[in-house]
C-alpha atoms as a PDB file:
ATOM      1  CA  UNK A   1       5.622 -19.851  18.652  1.00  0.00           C
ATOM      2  CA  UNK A   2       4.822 -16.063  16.836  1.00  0.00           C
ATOM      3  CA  UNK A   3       5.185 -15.216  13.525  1.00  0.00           C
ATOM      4  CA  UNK A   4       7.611 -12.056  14.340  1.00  0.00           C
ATOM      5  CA  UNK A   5      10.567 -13.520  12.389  1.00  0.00           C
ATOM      6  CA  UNK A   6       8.720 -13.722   8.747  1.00  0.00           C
ATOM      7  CA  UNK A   7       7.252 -10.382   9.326  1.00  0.00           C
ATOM      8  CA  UNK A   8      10.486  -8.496  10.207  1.00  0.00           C
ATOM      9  CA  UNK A   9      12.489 -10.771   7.589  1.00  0.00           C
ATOM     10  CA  UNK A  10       9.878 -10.350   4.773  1.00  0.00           C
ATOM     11  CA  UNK A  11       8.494  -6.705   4.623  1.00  0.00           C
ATOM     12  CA  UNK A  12      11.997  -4.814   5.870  1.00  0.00           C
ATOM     13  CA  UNK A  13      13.807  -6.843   3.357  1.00  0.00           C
ATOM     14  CA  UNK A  14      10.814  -5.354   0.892  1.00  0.00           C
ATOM     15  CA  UNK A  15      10.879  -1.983   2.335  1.00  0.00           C
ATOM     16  CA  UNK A  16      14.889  -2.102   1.995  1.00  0.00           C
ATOM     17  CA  UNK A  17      14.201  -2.848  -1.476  1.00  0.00           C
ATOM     18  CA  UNK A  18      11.676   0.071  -2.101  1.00  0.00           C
ATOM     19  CA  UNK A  19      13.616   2.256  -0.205  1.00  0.00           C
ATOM     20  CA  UNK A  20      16.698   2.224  -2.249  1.00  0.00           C
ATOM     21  CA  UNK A  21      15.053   2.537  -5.650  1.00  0.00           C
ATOM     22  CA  UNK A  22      12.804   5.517  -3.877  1.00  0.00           C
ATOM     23  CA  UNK A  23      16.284   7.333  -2.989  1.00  0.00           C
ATOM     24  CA  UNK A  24      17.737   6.338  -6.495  1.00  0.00           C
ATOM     25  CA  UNK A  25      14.669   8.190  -7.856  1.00  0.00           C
ATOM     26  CA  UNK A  26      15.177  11.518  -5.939  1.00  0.00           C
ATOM     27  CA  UNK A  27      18.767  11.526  -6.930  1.00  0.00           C
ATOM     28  CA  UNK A  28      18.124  11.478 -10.377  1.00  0.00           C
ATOM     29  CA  UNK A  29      15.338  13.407  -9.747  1.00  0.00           C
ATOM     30  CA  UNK A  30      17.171  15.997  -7.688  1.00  0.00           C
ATOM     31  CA  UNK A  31      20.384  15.917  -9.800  1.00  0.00           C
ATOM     32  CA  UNK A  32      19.569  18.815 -11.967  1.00  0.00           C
ATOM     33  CA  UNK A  33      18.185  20.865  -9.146  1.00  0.00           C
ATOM     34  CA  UNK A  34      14.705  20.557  -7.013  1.00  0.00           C
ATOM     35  CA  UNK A  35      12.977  22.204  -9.198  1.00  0.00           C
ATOM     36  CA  UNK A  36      12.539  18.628 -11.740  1.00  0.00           C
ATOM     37  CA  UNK A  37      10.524  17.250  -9.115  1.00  0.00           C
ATOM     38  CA  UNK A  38       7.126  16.625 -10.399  1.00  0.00           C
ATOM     39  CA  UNK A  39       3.502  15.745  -9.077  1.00  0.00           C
ATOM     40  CA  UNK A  40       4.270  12.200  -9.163  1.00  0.00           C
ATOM     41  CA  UNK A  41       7.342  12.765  -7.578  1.00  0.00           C
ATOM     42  CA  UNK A  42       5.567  14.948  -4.568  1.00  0.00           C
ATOM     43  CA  UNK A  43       2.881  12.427  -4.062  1.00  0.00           C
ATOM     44  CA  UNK A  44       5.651   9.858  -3.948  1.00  0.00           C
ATOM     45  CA  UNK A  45       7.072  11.236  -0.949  1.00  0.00           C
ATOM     46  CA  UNK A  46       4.116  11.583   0.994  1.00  0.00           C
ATOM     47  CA  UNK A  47       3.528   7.584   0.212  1.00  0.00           C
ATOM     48  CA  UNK A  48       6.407   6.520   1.705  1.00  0.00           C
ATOM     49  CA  UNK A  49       6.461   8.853   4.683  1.00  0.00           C
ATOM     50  CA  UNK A  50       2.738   7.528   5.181  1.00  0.00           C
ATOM     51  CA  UNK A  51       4.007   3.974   4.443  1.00  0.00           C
ATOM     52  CA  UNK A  52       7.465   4.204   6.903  1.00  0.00           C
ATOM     53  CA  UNK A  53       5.064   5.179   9.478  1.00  0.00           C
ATOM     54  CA  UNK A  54       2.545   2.438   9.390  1.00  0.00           C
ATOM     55  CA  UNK A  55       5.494   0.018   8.624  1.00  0.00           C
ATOM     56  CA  UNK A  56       7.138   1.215  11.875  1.00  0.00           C
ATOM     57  CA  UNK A  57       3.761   1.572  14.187  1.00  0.00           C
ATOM     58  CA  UNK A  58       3.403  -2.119  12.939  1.00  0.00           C
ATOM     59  CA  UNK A  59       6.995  -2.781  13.955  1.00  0.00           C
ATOM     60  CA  UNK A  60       6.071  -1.554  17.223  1.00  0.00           C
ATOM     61  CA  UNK A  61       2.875  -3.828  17.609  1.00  0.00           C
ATOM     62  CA  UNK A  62       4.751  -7.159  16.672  1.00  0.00           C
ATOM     63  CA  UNK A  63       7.300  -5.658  19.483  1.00  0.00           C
ATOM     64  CA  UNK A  64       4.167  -5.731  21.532  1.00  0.00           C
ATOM     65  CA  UNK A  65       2.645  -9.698  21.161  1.00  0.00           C
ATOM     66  CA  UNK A  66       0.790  -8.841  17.818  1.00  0.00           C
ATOM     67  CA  UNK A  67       1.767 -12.553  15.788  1.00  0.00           C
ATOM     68  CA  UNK A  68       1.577 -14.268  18.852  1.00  0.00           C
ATOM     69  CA  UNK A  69      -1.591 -16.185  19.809  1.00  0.00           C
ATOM     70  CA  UNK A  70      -3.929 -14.161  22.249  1.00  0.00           C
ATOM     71  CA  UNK A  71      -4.617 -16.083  24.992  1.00  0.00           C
ATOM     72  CA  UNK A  72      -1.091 -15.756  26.181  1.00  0.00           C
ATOM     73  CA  UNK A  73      -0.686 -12.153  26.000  1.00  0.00           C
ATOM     74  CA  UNK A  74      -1.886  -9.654  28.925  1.00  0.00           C
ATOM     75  CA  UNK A  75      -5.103  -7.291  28.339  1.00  0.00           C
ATOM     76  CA  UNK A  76      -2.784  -4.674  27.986  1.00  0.00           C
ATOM     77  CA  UNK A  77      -0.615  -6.229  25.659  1.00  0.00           C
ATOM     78  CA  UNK A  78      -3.414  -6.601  23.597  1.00  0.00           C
ATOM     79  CA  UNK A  79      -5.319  -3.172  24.085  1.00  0.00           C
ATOM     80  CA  UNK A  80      -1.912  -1.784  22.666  1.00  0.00           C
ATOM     81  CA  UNK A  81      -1.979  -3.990  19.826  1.00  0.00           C
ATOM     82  CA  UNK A  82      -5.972  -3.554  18.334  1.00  0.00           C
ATOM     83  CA  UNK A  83      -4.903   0.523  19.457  1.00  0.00           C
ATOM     84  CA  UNK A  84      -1.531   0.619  17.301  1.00  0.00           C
ATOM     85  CA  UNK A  85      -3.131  -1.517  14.735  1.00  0.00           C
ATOM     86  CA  UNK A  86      -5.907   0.517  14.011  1.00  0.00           C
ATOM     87  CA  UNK A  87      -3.372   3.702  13.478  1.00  0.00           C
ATOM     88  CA  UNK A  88      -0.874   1.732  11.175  1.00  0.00           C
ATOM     89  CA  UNK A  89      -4.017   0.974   9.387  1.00  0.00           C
ATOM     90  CA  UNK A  90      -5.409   4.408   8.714  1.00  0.00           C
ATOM     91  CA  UNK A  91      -1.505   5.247   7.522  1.00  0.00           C
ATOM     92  CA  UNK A  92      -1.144   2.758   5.500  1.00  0.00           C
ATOM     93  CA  UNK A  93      -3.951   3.366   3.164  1.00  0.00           C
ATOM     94  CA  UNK A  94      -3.507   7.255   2.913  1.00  0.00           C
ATOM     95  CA  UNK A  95       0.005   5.618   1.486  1.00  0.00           C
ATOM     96  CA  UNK A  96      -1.229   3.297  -1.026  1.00  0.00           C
ATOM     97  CA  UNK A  97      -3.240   5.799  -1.916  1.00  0.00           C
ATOM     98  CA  UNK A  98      -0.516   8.101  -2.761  1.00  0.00           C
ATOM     99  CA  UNK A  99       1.104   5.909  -4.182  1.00  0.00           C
ATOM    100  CA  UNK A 100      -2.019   5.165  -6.989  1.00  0.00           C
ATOM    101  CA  UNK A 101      -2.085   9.207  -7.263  1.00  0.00           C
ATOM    102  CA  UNK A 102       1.421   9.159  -8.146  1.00  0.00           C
ATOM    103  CA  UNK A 103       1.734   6.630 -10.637  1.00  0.00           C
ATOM    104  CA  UNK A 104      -1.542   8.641 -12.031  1.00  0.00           C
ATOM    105  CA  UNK A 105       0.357  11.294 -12.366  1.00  0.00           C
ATOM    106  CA  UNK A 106       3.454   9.751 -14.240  1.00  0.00           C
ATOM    107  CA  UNK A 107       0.944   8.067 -16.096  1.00  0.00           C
ATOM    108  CA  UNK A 108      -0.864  11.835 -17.078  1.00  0.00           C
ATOM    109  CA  UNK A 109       2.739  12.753 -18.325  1.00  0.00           C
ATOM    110  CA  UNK A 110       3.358  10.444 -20.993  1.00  0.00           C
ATOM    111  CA  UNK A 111       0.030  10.123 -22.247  1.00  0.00           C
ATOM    112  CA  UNK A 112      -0.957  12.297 -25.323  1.00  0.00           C
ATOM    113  CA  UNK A 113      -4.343  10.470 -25.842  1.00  0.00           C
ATOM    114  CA  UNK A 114      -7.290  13.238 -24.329  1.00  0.00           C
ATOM    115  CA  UNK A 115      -9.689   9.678 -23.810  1.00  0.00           C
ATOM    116  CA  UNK A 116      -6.756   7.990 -21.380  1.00  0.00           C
ATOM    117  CA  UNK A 117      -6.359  11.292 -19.929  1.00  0.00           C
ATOM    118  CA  UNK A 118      -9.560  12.445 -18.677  1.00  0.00           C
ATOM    119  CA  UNK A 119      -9.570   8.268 -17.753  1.00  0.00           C
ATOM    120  CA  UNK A 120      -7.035   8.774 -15.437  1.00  0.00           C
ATOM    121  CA  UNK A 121      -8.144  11.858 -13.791  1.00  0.00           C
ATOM    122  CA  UNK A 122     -11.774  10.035 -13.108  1.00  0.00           C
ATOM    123  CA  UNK A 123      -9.339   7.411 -11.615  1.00  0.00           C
ATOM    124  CA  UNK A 124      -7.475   9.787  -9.308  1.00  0.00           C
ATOM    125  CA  UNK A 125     -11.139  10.675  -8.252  1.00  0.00           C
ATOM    126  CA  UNK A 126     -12.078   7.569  -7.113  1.00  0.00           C
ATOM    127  CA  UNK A 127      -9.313   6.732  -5.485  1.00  0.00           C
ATOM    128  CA  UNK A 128      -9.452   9.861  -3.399  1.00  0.00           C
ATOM    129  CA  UNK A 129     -12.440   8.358  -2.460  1.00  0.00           C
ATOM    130  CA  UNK A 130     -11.882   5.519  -1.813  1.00  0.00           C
ATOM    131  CA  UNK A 131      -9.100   6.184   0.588  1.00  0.00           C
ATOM    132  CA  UNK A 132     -11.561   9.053   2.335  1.00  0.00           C
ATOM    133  CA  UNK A 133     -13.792   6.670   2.455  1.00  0.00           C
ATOM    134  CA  UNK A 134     -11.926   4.034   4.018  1.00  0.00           C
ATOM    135  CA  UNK A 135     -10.650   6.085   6.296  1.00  0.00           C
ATOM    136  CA  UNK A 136     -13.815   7.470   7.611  1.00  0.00           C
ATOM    137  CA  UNK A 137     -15.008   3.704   7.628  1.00  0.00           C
ATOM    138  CA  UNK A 138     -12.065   2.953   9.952  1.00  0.00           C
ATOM    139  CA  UNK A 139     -12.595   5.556  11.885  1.00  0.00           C
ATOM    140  CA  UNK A 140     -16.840   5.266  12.738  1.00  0.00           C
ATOM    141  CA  UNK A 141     -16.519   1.440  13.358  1.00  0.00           C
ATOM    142  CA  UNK A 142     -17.436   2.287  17.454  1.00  0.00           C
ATOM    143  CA  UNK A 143     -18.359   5.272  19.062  1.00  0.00           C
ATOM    144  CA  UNK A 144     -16.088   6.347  20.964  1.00  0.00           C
ATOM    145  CA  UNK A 145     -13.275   4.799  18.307  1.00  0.00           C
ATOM    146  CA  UNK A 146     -11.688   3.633  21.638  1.00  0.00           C
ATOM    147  CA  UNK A 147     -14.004   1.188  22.176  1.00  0.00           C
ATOM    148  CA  UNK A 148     -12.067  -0.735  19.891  1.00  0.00           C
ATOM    149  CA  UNK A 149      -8.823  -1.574  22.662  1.00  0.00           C
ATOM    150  CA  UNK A 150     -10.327   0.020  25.778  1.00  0.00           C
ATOM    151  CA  UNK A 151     -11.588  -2.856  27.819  1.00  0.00           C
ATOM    152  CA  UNK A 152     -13.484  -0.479  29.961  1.00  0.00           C
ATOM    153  CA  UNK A 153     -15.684   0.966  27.396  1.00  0.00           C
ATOM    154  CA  UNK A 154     -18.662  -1.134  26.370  1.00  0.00           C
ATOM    155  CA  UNK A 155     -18.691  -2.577  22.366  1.00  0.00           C
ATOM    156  CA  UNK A 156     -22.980  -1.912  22.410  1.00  0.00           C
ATOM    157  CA  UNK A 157     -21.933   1.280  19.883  1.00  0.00           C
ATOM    158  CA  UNK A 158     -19.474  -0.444  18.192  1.00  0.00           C
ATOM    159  CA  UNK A 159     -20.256  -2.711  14.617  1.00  0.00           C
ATOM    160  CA  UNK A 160     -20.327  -6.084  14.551  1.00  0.00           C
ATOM    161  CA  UNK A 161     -17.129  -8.360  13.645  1.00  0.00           C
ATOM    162  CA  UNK A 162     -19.196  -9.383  10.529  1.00  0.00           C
ATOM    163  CA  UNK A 163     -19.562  -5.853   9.187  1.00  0.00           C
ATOM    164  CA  UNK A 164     -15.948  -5.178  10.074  1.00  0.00           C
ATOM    165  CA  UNK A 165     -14.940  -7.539   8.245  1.00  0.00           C
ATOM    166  CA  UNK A 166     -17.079  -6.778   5.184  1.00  0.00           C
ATOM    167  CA  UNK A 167     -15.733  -3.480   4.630  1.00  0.00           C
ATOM    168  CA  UNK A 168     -11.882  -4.734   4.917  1.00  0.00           C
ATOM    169  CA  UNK A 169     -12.637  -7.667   2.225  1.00  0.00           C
ATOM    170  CA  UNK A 170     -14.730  -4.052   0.145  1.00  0.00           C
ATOM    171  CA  UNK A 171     -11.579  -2.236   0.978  1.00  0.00           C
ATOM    172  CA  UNK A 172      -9.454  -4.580  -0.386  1.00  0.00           C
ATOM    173  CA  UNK A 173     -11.310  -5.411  -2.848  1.00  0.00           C
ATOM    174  CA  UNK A 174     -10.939  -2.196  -4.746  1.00  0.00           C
ATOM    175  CA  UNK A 175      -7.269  -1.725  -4.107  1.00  0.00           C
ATOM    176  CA  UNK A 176      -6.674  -4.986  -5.285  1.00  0.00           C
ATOM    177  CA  UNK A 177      -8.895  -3.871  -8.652  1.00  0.00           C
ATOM    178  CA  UNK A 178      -6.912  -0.675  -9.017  1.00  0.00           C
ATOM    179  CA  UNK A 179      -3.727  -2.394  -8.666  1.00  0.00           C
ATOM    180  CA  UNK A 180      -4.174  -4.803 -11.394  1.00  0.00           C
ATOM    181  CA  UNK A 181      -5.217  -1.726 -13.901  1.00  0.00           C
ATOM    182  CA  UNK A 182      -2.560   0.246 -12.544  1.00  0.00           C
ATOM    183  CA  UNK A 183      -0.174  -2.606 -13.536  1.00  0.00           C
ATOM    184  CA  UNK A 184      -2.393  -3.408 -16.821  1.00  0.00           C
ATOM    185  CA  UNK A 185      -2.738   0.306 -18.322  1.00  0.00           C
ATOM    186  CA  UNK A 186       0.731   1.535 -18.765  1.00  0.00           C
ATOM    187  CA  UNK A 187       1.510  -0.979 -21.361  1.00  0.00           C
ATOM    188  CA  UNK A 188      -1.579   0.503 -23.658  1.00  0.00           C
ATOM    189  CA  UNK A 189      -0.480   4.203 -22.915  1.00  0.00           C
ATOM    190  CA  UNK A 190       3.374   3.049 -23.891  1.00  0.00           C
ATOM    191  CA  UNK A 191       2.303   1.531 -27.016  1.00  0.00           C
ATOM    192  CA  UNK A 192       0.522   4.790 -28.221  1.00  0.00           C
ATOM    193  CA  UNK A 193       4.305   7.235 -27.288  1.00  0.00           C
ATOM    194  CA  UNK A 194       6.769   7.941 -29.752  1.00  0.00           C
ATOM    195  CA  UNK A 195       9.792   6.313 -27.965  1.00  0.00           C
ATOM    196  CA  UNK A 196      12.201   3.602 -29.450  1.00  0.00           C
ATOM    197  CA  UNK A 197      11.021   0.268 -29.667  1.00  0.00           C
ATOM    198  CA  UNK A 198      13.595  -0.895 -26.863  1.00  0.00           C
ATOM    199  CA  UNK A 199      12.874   1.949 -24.490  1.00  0.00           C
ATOM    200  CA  UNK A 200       8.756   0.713 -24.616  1.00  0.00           C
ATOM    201  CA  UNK A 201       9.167  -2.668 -24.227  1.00  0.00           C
ATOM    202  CA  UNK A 202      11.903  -1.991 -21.384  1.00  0.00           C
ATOM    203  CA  UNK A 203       9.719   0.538 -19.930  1.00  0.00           C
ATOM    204  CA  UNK A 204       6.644  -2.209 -19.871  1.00  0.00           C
ATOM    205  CA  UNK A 205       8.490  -5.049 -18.393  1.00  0.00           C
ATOM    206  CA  UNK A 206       9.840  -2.565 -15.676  1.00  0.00           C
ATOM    207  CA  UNK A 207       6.301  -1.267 -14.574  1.00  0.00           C
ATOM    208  CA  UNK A 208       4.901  -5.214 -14.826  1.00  0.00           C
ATOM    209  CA  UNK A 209       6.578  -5.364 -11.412  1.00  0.00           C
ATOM    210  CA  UNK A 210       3.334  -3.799 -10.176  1.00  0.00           C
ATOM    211  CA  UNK A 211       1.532  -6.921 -11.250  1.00  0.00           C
ATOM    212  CA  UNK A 212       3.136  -8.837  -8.293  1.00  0.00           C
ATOM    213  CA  UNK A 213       1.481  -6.023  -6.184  1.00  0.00           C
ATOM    214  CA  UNK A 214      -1.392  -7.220  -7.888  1.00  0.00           C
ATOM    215  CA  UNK A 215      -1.160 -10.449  -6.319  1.00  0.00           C
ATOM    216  CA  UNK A 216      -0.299  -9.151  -2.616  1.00  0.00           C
ATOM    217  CA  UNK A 217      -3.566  -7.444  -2.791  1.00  0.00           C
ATOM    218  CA  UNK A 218      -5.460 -10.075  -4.038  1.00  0.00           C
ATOM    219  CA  UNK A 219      -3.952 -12.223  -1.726  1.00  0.00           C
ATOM    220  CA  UNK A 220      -4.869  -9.983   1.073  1.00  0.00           C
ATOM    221  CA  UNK A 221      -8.059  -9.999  -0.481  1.00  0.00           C
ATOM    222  CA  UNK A 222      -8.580 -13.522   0.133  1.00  0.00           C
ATOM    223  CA  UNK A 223      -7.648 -13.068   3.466  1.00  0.00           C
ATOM    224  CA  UNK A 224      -9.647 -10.040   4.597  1.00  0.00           C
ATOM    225  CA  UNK A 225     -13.146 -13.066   2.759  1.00  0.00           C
ATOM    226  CA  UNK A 226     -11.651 -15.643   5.106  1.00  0.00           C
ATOM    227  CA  UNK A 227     -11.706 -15.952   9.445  1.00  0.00           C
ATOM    228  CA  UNK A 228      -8.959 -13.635   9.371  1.00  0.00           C
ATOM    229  CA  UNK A 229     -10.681 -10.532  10.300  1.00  0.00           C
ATOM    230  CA  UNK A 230     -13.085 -12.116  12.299  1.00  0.00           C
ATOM    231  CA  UNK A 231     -11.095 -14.752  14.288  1.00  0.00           C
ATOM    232  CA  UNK A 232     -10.755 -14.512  18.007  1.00  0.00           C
ATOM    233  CA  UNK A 233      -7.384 -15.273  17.684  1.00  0.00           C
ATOM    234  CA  UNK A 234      -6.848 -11.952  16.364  1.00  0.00           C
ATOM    235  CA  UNK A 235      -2.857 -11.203  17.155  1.00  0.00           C
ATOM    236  CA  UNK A 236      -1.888 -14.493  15.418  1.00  0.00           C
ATOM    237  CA  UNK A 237      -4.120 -14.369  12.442  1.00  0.00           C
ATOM    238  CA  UNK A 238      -3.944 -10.682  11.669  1.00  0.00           C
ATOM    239  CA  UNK A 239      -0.845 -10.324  11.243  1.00  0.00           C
ATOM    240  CA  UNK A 240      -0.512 -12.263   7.893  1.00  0.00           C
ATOM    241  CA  UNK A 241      -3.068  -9.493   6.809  1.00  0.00           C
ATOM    242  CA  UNK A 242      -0.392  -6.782   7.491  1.00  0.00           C
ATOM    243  CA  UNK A 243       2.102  -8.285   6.048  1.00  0.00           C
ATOM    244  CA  UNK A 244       0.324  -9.022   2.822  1.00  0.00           C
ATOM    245  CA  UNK A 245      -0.444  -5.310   3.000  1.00  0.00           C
ATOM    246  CA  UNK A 246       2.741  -3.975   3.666  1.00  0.00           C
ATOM    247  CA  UNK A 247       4.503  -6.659   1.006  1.00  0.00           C
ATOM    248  CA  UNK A 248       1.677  -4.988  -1.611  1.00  0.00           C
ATOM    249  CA  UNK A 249       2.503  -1.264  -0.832  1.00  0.00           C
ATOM    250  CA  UNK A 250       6.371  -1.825  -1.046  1.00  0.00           C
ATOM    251  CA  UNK A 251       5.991  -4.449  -4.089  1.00  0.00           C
ATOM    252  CA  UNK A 252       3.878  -1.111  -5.720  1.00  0.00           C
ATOM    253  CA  UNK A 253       7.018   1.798  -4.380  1.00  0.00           C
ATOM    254  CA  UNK A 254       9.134  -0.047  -6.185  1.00  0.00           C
ATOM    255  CA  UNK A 255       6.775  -0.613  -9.146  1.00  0.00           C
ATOM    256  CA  UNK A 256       6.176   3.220  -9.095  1.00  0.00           C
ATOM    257  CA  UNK A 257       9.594   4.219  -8.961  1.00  0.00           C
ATOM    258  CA  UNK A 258      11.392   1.952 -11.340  1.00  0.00           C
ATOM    259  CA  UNK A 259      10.241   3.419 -14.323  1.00  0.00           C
ATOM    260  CA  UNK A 260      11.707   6.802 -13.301  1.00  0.00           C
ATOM    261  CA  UNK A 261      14.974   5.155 -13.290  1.00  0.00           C
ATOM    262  CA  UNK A 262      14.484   3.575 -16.966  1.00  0.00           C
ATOM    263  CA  UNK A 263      17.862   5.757 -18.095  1.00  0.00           C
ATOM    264  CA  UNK A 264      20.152   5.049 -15.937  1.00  0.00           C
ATOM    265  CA  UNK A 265      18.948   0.888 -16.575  1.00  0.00           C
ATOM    266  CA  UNK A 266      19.626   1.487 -19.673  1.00  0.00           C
ATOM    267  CA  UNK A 267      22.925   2.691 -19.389  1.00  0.00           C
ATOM    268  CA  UNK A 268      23.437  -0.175 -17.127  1.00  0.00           C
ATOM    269  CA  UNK A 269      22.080  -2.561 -20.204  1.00  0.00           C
ATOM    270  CA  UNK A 270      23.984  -0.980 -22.543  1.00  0.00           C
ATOM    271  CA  UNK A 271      27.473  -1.707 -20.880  1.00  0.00           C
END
């Protein structure tokens, strides 16, 4: 019994999803030449090339045993798994973190008001540091970082599954708190535009999508406070931690790129 077919079902039907509305964004982007791409749109990309990677390294662990309970699976089975894990990981939040850049950025472009604007900036800052951070977190945990899968390599330099554990539920934590004013802010910045009535209440409603990325980090959240991270179990319990991470990153590509497609919705409305 694994959990390989809800994983594979659930975040490539999600990443299908984000996907589509990513490539309808560069089209309409890229329509009138390359030279309309914009910061948001450039920060974008990198997301989801940072986000296709980890999605596919994660592919390639599931592939491997990872959702299937441990004590079934060979030591180098699951070696492979904690290894491939650890480098989906490190992907995956240099691509949420894009991703919060770039809605910053599309954020920066509509709003007029100099308080929301140096706001935003002092939010890009953070979470530039948060993801360094993170990533450096990920990255010190044992000493050498191999320590982590290599079975030959003693664990006396590496932290303890508490304080692992601690800094995921941190980590999460503050993605989860930067998702929710991510999906929370653009509805004060859209009030304060001069657009049509029907254009700001159809561009809110389209960027309230990101509040259901909201709840896959929260979720994930929960998770990372629970046995989760610290279970022995590891390959069966873990993996219900990346897919709550991967359903919040592609829940939040599509939440980013919708409202770039707010004309051509509204053509579709209108007929």
């Amino acid at each position: 019994d694994d959990k390989a077919d809800k994983f594979f079902g659930v975040s490539y039907s999600l990443y299908g999803i984000a996907m589509a509305l990513f490539l309808g964004r560069m089209y309409a982007r890229l329509t009138p030449g390359w030279r309309n791409l914009q910061a948001d749109d450039y920060t974008m990309i990198v997301c989801v090339i940072c986000i296709t990677f980890s999605q596919a390294i994660a592919t390639v662990a599931v592939q491997t045993g990872f959702g299937e309970h441990a004590q079934f699976l060979p030591p180098d089975s699951l070696e492979e798994i904690i290894r491939l894990n650890v480098i989906s990981g490190i992907s995956w939040t240099w691509g949420i973190t894009f991703l919060k850049i770039s809605v910053t950025f599309m954020l920066l472009r509509i709003t007029i008001d100099r308080f929301w604007q140096y706001g935003l900036y002092f939010a890009m800052l953070v979470i530039m540091a948060t993801g360094v951070a993170a990533t450096v977190l990920q990255v010190i945990m044992c000493d050498p970082l191999s320590a982590l899968w290599d079975a030959s390599i003693s664990l006396d330099h590496c932290w303890s599954q508490k304080t692992m554990a601690q800094n995921v539920y941190i980590g999460s934590v503050v993605f989860a708190v930067t998702d929710v004013i991510y999906s929370i802010l653009p509805i004060n910045v859209v009030r304060k535009i001069k657009r049509p009535l029907r254009e700001k209440i159809l561009l809110c409603c389209l960027m309230g999508i990101g509040l259901a990325a909201s709840a896959a980090a929260i979720r994930k959240m929960v998770m990372a406070k629970q046995k989760y991270v610290s279970e022995v179990d590891f390959t069966w319990y873990m993996i219900d931690f990346t897919l709550w991470a991967l359903i919040e990153s592609h829940i939040g590509i599509v939440a980013g790129c919708v409202p770039c497609l707010r004309s051509p919705v509204e053509k579709l409305l209108h007929r």
